[in-house]
Structures are given as C-alpha cells and as structure tokens.
Protein backbone atom coordinates (compact mmCIF):
# COMPACT_ATOMS: atom_id res chain seq x y z
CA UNK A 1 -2.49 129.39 86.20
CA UNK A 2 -4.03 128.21 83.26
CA UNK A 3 -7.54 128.29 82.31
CA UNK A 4 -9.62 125.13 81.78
CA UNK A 5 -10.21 124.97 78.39
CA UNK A 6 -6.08 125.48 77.41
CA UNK A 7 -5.96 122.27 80.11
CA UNK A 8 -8.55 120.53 78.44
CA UNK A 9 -6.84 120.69 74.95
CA UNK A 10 -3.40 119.83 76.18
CA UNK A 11 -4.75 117.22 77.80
CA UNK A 12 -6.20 115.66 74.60
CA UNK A 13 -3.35 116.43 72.26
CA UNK A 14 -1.43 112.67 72.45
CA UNK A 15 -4.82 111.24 71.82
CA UNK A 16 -5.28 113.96 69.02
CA UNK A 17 -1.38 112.89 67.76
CA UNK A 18 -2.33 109.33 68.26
CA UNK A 19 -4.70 109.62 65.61
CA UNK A 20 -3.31 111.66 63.22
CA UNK A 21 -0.25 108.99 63.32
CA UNK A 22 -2.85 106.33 62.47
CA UNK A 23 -4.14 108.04 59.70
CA UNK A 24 -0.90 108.71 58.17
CA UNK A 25 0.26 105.65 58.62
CA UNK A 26 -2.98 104.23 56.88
CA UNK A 27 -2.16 106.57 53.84
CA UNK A 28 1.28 105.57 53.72
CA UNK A 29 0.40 101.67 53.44
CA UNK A 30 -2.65 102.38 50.82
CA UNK A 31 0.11 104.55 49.13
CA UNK A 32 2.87 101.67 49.01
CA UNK A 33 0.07 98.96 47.62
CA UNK A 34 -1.02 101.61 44.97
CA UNK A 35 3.01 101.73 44.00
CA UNK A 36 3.22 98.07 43.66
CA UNK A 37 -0.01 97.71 41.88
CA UNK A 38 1.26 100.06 39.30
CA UNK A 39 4.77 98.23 39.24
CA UNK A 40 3.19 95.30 38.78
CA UNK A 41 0.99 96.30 36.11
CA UNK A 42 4.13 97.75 34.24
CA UNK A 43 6.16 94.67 34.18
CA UNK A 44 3.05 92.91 32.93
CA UNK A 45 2.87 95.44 30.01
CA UNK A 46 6.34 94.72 29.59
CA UNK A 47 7.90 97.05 26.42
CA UNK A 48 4.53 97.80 25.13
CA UNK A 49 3.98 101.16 24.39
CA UNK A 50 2.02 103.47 26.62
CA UNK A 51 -1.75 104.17 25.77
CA UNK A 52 -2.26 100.88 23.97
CA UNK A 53 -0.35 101.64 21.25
CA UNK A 54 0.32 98.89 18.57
C-alpha cells in the first residue's frame, strides 16, 4: 500500500496538469498576438529598410 503523501500528490496531479495547460495555453495566445503585432508592423514599414534607414 501506498503511503499518504504519494496519495496525496497523485491525487492533485490533474489539477496540477490543469493548470499548467492553462498557462501554456495563455503563453501560446500572448505569443500568436506578439506574431501578428510584429507582422503587422512589417507590412506597415513596407520596403523600408530595417533600423530606420533612409
């Protein structure tokens, strides 16, 4: 038999899991809207050169 502090932590891992799939998923969307920010900022550019180059 198992003691009660391995029972204890198995017993919490899907809530543990549940989290750590909210968090990634929260990094993944703030990581798509950073993308498109910066995709949007380089069509506005358009052919300029990088750095503000003339």
């Amino acid at each position: 038999m198992m003691d009660p502090m391995t029972l204890m932590l198995l017993s919490t891992a899907p809530a543990v899991l549940k989290v750590a799939d909210a968090l990634a998923q929260s990094l993944l969307l703030r990581a798509r809207a950073q993308l498109a920010r910066a995709e949007a900022a380089a069509r506005v550019q358009g052919n300029k050169p990088a750095g503000g180059a003339q």
